[in-house]
Protein backbone atom coordinates (compact mmCIF):
# COMPACT_ATOMS: atom_id res chain seq x y z
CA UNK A 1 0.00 0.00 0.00
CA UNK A 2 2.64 2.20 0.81
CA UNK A 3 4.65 1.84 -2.04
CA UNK A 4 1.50 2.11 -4.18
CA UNK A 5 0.71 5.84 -2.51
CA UNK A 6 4.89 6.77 -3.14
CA UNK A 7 3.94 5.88 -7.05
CA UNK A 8 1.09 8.41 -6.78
CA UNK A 9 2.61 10.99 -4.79
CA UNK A 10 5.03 11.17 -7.64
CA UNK A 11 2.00 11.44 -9.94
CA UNK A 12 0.43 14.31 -7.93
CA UNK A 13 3.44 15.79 -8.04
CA UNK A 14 4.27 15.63 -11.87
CA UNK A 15 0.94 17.03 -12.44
CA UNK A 16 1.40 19.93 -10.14
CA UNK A 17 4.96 20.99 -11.86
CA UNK A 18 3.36 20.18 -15.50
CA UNK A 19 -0.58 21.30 -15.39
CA UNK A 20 -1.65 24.02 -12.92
CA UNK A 21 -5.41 23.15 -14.51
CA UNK A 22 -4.95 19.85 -12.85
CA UNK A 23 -3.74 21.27 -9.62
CA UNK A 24 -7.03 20.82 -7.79
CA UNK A 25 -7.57 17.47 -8.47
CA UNK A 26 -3.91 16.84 -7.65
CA UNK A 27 -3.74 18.61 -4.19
CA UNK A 28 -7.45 16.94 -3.01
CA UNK A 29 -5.64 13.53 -3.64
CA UNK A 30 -1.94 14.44 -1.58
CA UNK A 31 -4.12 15.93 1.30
CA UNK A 32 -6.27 13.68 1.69
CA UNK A 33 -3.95 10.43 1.74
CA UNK A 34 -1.11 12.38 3.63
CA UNK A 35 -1.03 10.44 6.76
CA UNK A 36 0.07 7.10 4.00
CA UNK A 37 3.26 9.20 3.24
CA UNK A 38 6.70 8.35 5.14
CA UNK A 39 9.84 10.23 6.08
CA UNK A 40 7.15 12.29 8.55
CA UNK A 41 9.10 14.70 11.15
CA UNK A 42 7.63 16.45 13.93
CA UNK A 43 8.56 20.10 14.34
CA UNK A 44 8.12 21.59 17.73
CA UNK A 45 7.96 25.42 17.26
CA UNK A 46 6.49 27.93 19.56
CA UNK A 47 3.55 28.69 17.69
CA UNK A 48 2.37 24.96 17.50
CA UNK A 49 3.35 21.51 16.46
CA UNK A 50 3.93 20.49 12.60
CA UNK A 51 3.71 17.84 10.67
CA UNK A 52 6.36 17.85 7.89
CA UNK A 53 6.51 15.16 5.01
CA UNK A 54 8.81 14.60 2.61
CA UNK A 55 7.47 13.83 -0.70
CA UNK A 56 10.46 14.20 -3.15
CA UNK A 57 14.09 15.03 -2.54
CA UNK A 58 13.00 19.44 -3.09
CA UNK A 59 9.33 18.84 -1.86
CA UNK A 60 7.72 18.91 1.50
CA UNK A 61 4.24 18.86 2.63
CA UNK A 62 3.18 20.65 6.16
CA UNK A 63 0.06 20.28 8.02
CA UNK A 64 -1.08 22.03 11.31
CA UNK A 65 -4.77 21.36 12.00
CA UNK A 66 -6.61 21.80 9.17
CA UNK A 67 -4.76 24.00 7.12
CA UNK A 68 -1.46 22.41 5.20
CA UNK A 69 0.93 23.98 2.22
CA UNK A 70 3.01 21.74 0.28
CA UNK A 71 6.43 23.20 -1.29
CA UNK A 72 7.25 21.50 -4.24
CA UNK A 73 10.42 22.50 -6.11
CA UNK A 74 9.95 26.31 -6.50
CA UNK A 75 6.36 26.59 -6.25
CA UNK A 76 3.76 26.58 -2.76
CA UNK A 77 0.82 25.22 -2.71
CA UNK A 78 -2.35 25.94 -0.14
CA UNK A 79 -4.84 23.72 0.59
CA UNK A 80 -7.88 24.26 3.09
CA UNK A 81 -9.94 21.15 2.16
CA UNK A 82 -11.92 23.37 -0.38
CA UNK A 83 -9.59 25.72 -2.49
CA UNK A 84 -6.05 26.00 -3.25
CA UNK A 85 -4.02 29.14 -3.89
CA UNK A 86 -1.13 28.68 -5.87
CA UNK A 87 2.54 31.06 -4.63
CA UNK A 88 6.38 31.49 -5.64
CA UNK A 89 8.61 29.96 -3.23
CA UNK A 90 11.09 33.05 -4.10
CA UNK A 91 8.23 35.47 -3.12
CA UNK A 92 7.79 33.87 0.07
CA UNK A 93 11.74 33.56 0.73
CA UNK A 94 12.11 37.04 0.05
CA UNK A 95 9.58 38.14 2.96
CA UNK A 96 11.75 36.13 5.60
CA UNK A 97 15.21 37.78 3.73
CA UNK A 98 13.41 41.37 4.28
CA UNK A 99 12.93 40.55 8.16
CA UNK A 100 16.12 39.58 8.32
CA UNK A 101 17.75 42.37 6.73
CA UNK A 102 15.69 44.98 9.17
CA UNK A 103 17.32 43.92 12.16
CA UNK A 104 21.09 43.62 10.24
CA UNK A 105 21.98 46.72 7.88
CA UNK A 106 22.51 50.41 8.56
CA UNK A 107 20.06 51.51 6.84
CA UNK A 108 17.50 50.14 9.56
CA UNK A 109 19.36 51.64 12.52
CA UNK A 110 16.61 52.60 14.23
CA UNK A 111 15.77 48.94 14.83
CA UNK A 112 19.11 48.34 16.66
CA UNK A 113 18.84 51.53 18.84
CA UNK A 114 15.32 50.33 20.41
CA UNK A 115 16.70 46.69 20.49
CA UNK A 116 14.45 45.37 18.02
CA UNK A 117 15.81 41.60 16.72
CA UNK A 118 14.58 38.69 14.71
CA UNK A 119 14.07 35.54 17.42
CA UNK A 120 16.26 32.49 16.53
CA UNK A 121 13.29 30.45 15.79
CA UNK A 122 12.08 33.02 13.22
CA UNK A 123 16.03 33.03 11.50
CA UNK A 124 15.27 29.88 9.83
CA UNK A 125 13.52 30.50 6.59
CA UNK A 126 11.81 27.47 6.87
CA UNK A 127 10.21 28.26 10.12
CA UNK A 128 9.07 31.59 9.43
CA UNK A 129 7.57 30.31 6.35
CA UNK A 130 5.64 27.46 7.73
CA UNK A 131 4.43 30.35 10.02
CA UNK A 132 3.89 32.42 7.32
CA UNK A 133 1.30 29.69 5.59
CA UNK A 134 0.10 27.83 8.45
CA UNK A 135 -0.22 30.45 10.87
CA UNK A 136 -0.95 34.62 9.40
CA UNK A 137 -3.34 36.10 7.32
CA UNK A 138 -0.43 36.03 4.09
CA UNK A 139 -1.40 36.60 0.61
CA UNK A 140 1.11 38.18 -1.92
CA UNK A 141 -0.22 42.00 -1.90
CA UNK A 142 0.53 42.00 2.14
CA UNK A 143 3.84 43.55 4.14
CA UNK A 144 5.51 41.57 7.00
CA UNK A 145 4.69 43.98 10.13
CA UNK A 146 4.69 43.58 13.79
CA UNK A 147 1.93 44.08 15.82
CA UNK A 148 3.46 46.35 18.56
CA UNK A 149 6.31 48.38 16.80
CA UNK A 150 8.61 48.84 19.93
CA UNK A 151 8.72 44.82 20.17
CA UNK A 152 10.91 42.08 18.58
CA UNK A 153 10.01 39.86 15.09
CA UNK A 154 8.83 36.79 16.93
CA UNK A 155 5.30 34.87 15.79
CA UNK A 156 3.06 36.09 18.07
CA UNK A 157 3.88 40.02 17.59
CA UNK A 158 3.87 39.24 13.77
CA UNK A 159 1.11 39.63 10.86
CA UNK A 160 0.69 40.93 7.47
CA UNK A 161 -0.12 44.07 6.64
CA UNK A 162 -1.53 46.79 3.75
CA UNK A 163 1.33 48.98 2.83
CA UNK A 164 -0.52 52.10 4.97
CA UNK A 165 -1.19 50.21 7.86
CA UNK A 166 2.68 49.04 8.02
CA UNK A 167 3.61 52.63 7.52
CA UNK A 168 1.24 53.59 9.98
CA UNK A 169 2.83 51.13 12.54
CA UNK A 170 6.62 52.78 12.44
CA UNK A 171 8.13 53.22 14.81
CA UNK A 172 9.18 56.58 13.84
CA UNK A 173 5.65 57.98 13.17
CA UNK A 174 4.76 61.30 14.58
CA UNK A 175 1.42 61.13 16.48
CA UNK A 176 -0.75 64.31 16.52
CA UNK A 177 -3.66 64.42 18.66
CA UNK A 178 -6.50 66.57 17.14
CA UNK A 179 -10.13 66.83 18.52
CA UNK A 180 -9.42 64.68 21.04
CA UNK A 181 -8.32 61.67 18.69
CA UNK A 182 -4.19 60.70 18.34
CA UNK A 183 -3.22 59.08 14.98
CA UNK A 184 -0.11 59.30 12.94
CA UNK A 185 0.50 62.49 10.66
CA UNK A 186 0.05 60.32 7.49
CA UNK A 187 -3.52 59.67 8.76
CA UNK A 188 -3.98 62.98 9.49
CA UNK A 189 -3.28 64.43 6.23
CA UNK A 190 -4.80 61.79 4.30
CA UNK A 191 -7.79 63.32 5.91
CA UNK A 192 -7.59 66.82 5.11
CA UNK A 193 -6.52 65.60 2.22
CA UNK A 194 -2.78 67.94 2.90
CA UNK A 195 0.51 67.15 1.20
CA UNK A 196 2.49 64.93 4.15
CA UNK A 197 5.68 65.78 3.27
CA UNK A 198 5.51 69.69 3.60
CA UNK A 199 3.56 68.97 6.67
CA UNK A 200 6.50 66.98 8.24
CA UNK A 201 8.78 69.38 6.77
CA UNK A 202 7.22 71.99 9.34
CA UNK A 203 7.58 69.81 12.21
CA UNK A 204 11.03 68.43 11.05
CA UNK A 205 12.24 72.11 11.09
CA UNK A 206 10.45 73.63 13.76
CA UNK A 207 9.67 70.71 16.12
CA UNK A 208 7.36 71.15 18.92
CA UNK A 209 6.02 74.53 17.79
CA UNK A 210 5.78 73.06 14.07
CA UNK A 211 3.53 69.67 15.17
CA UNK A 212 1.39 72.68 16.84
CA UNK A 213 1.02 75.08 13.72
CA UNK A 214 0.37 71.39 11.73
CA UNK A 215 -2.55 70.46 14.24
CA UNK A 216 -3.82 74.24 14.14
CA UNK A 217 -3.92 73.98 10.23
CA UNK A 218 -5.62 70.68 9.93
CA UNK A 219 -8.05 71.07 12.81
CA UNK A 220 -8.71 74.10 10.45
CA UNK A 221 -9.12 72.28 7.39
CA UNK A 222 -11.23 69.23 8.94
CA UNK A 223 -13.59 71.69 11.50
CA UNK A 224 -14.74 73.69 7.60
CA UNK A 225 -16.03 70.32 6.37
């Protein structure tokens, strides 16, 4: 039996890399006889345990619950017992890279001076992309973002964002409080509908007294519509 499911896990597979039309059919037959596969590993990560599969020597199948992805070669696959969604592996490695690269180059030395740093489960790209499938809300228009700014890339601060909520969850963002409501001054000129960067430019050159002329003039603005 078990050499008879090997034969057609190679067969699901060689339909997946050939025919993405047959890719449901495919994926409903490897999910569904998953627990006849061998070479299964356990992976204890803080977030939950995993099920990991090897199918070929560059594809692996992961299940947590009911939700499971299965890498195979340079393509992920997501199956929820209904519909698949179809993602490069590239794309995917690239999100753990950018993590990675916040906490290590120059460029993000704001990071270092709050000591903000990737957790050593998360510095495996394999882990943080089993989280990233098994775990988040991920689809391929989303940013990696943490849920409190001031605190380190580790699963349960992490999600996916829109690209304005992740710039609205720097940790550089001015706040302004107007009419008794604090938000970030990209909010706040998005809704007086005011250019943000000669805004800032006040408050960058005049500091406290130019975030009060900025709240003065969009109080102004918002209290005339």
């Amino acid at each position: 039996m078990r050499k008879f499911m090997r034969g057609m896990i190679v067969l699901y597979t060689d339909i997946i890399k050939k025919a993405d039309a047959d890719i449901g059919a495919a994926l409903k037959g490897l999910f569904a006889n998953i627990d006849e596969i061998g070479e299964k590993t356990i992976l204890d990560l803080s977030f939950g345990m995993v099920e990991k599969y090897k199918i070929e020597p560059t594809s692996y199948l992961y299940r947590m619950g009911d939700r499971s992805f299965a890498r195979v070669g340079q393509k992920i696959y997501t199956y929820n017992g209904k519909d698949y969604k179809k993602y490069n592996f590239e794309e995917a490695y690239q999100k753990w890279k950018g993590v990675m690269n916040r906490s290590k180059y120059e460029y993000y030395k704001e990071y270092r001076k709050l000591g903000i740093s990737v957790s050593e489960e998360l510095k495996k790209s394999e882990n943080f992309i089993i989280w990233m499938f098994l775990i988040s809300n991920y689809t391929d228009v989303l940013y990696t973002d943490r849920i409190n700014p001031f605190d380190d890339y580790i699963p349960e601060n992490m999600k996916f964002s829109t690209n304005i909520e992740s710039a609205n969850n720097k940790t550089n963002n001015i706040y302004l409080t107007i009419f008794c409501v604090t938000d970030t001054l990209a909010v706040w000129c998005r809704r007086a509908k005011v250019d943000y960067d000669t805004m800032y430019g006040f408050i960058y050159t005049f500091g406290l007294f130019g975030m009060w002329f900025v709240e003065d003039v969009i109080r102004a603005i918002l209290k005339d519509k």
